[in-house]
C-alpha atoms as a PDB file:
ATOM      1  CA  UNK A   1     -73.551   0.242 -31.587  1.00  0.00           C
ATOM      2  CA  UNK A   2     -73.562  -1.794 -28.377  1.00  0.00           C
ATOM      3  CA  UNK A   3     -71.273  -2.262 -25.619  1.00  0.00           C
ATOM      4  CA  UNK A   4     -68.942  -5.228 -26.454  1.00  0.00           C
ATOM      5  CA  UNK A   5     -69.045  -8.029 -23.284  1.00  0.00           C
ATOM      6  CA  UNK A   6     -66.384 -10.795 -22.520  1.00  0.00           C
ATOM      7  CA  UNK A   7     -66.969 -13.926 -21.924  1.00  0.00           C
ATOM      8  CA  UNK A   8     -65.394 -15.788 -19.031  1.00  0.00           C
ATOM      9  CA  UNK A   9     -62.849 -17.545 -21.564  1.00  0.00           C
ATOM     10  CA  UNK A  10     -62.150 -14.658 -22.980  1.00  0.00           C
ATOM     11  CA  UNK A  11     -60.826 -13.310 -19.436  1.00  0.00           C
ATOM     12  CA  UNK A  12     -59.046 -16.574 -18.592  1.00  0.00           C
ATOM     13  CA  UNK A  13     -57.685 -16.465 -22.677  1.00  0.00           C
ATOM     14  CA  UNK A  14     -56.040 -12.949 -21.182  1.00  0.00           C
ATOM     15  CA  UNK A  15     -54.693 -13.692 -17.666  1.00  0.00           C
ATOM     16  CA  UNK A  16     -52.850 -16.699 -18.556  1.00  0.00           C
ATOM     17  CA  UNK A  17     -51.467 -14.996 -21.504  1.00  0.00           C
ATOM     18  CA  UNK A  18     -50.929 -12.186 -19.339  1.00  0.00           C
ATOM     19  CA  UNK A  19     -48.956 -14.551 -16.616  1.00  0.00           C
ATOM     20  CA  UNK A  20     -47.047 -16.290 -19.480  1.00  0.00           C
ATOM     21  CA  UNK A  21     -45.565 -13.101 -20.189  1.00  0.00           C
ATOM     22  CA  UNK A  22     -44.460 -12.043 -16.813  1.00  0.00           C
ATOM     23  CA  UNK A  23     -43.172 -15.128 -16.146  1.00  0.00           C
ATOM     24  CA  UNK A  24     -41.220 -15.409 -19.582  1.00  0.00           C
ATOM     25  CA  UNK A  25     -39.903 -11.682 -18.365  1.00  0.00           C
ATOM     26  CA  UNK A  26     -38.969 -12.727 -14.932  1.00  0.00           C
ATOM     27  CA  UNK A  27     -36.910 -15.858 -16.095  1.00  0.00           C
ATOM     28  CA  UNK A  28     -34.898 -13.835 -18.947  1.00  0.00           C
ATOM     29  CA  UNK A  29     -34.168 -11.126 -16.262  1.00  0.00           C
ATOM     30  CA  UNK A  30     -32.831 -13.700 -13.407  1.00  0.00           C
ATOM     31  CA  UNK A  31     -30.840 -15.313 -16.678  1.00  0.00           C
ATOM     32  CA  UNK A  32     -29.538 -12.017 -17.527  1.00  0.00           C
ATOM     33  CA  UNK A  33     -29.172 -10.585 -14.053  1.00  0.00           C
ATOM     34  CA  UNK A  34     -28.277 -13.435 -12.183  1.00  0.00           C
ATOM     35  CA  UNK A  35     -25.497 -13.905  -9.502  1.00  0.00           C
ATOM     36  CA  UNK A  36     -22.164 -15.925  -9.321  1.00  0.00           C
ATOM     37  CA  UNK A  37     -22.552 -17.498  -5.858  1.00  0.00           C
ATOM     38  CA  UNK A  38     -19.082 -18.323  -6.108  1.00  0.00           C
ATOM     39  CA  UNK A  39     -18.435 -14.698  -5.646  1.00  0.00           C
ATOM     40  CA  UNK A  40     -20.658 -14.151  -2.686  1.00  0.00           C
ATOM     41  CA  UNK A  41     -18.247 -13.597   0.209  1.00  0.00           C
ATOM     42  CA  UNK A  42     -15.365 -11.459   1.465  1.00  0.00           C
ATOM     43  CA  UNK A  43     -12.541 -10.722  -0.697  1.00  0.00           C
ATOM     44  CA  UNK A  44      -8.689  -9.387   0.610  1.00  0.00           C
ATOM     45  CA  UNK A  45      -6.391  -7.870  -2.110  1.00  0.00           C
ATOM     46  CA  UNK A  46      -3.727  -9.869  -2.462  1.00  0.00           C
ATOM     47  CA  UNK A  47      -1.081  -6.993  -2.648  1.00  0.00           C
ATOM     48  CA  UNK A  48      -2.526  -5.224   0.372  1.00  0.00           C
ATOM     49  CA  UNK A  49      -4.838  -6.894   2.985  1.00  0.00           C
ATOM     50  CA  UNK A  50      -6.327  -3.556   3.919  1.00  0.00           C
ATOM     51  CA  UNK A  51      -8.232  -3.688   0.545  1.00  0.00           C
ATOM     52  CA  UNK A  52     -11.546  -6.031   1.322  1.00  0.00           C
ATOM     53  CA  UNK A  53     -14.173  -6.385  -1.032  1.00  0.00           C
ATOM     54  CA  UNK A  54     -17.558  -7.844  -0.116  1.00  0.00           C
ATOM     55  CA  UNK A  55     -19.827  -9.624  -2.331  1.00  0.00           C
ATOM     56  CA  UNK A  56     -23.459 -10.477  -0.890  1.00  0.00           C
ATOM     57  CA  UNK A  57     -25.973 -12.817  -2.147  1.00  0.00           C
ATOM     58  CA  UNK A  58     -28.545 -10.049  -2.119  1.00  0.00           C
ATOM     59  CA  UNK A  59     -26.429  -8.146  -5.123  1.00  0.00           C
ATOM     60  CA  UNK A  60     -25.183  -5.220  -3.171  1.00  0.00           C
ATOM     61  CA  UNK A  61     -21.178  -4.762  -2.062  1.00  0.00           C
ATOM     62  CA  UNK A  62     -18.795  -3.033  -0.721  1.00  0.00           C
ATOM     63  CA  UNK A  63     -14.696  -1.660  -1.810  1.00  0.00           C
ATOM     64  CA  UNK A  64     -13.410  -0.715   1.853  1.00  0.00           C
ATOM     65  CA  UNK A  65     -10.006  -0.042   3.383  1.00  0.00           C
ATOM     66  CA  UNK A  66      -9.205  -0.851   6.660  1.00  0.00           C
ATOM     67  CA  UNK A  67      -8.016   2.913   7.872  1.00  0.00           C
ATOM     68  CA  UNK A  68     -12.179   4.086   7.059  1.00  0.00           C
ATOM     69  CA  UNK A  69     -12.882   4.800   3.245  1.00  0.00           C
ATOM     70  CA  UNK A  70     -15.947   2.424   2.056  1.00  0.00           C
ATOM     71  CA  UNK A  71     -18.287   2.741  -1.193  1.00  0.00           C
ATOM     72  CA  UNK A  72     -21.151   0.251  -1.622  1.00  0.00           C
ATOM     73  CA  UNK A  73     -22.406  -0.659  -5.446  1.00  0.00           C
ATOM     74  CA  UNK A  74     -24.684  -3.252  -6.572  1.00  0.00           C
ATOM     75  CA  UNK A  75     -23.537  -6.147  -8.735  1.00  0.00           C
ATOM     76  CA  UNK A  76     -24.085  -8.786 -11.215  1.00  0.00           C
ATOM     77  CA  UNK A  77     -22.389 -11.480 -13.233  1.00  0.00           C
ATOM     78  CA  UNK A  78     -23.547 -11.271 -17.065  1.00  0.00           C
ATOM     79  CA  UNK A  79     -21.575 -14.099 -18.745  1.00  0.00           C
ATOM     80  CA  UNK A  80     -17.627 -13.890 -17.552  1.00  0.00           C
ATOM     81  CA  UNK A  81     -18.193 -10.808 -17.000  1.00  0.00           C
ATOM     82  CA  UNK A  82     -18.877  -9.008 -12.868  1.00  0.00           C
ATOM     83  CA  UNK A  83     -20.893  -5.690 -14.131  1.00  0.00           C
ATOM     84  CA  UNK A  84     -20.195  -3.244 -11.217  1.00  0.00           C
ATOM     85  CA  UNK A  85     -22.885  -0.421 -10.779  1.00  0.00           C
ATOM     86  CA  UNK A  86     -21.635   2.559  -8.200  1.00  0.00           C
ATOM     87  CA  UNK A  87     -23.964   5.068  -7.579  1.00  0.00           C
ATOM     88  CA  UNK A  88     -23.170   8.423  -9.616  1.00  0.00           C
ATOM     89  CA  UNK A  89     -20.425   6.601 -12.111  1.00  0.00           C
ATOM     90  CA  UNK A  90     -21.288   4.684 -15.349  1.00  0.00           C
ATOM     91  CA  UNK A  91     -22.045   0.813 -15.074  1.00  0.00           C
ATOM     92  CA  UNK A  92     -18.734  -1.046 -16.088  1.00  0.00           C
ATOM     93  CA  UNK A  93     -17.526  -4.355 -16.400  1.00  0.00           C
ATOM     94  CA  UNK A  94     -14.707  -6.788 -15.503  1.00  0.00           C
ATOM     95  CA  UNK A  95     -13.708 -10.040 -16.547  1.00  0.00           C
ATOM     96  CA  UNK A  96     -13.062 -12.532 -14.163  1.00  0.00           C
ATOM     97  CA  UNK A  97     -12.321 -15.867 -12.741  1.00  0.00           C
ATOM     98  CA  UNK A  98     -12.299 -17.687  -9.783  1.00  0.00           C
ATOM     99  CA  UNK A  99      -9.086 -20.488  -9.323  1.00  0.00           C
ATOM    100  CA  UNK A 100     -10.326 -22.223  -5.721  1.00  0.00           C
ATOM    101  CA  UNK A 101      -9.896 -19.391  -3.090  1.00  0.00           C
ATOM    102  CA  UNK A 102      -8.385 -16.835  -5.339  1.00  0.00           C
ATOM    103  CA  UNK A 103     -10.374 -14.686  -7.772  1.00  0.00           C
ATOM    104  CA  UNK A 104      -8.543 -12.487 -10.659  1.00  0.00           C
ATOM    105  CA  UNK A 105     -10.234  -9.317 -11.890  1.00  0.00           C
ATOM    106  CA  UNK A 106      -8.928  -7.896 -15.467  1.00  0.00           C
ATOM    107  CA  UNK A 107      -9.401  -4.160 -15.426  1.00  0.00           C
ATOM    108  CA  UNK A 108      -9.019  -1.524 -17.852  1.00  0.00           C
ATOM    109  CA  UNK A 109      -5.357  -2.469 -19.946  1.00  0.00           C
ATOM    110  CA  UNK A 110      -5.481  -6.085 -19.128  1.00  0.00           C
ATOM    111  CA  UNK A 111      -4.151  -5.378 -15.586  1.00  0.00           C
ATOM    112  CA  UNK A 112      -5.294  -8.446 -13.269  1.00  0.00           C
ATOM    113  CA  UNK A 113      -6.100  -8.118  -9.777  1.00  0.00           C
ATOM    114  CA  UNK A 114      -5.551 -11.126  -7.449  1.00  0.00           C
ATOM    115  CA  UNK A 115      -7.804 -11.463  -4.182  1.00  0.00           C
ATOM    116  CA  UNK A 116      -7.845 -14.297  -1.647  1.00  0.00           C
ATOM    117  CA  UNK A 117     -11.064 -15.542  -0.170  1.00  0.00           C
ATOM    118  CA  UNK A 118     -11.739 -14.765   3.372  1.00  0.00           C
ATOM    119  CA  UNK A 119     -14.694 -16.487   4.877  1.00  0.00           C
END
């Protein structure tokens, strides 16, 4: 039995189906994954300035309070949804909206935060 050979369509045939796939993968993970750049900014609770949270364009953030404590997570904004990943805890998501420079966050219970936009 002899060794099977290509042709040079046959290799072209493969990388551009090859390429079609990765670039059908890339666009359904930037659809999936993508960003709210409506969110991107800095965010001040609206029942206690101390609380800022930071949204960046890159997908990262961070929960701080003005007296020191800060955790960073990573970010994303599947449908209405803002799916908050912190290191060490389970993904979870929030509903939200954005109303001109105020955005509401619905937690666990229905409770909704109010922050005002502080660029």
């Amino acid at each position: 039995m002899g060794k099977k050979v290509w042709k040079k369509s046959q290799y072209r045939k493969l990388l551009t189906g090859l390429l079609a796939v990765t670039a059908i993968v890339v666009m359904m993970l930037m659809v999936g994954c993508g960003n709210d750049e409506a969110l991107v900014g800095r965010w001040v609770f609206a029942d206690d300035p101390s609380y800022v949270t930071t949204f960046n364009a890159d997908g990262t953030g961070t929960h701080a309070i003005s007296w020191g404590y800060g955790t960073s997570f990573r970010w994303s904004t599947p449908g209405n949804n803002i799916m908050w990943d912190f290191p060490g805890y389970a993904n979870s998501r929030s509903p939200y909206s954005i109303s001109g420079d105020v955005l509401y966050i619905t937690v666990q219970d229905g409770v909704v935060y109010r922050y005002i936009r502080d660029n």
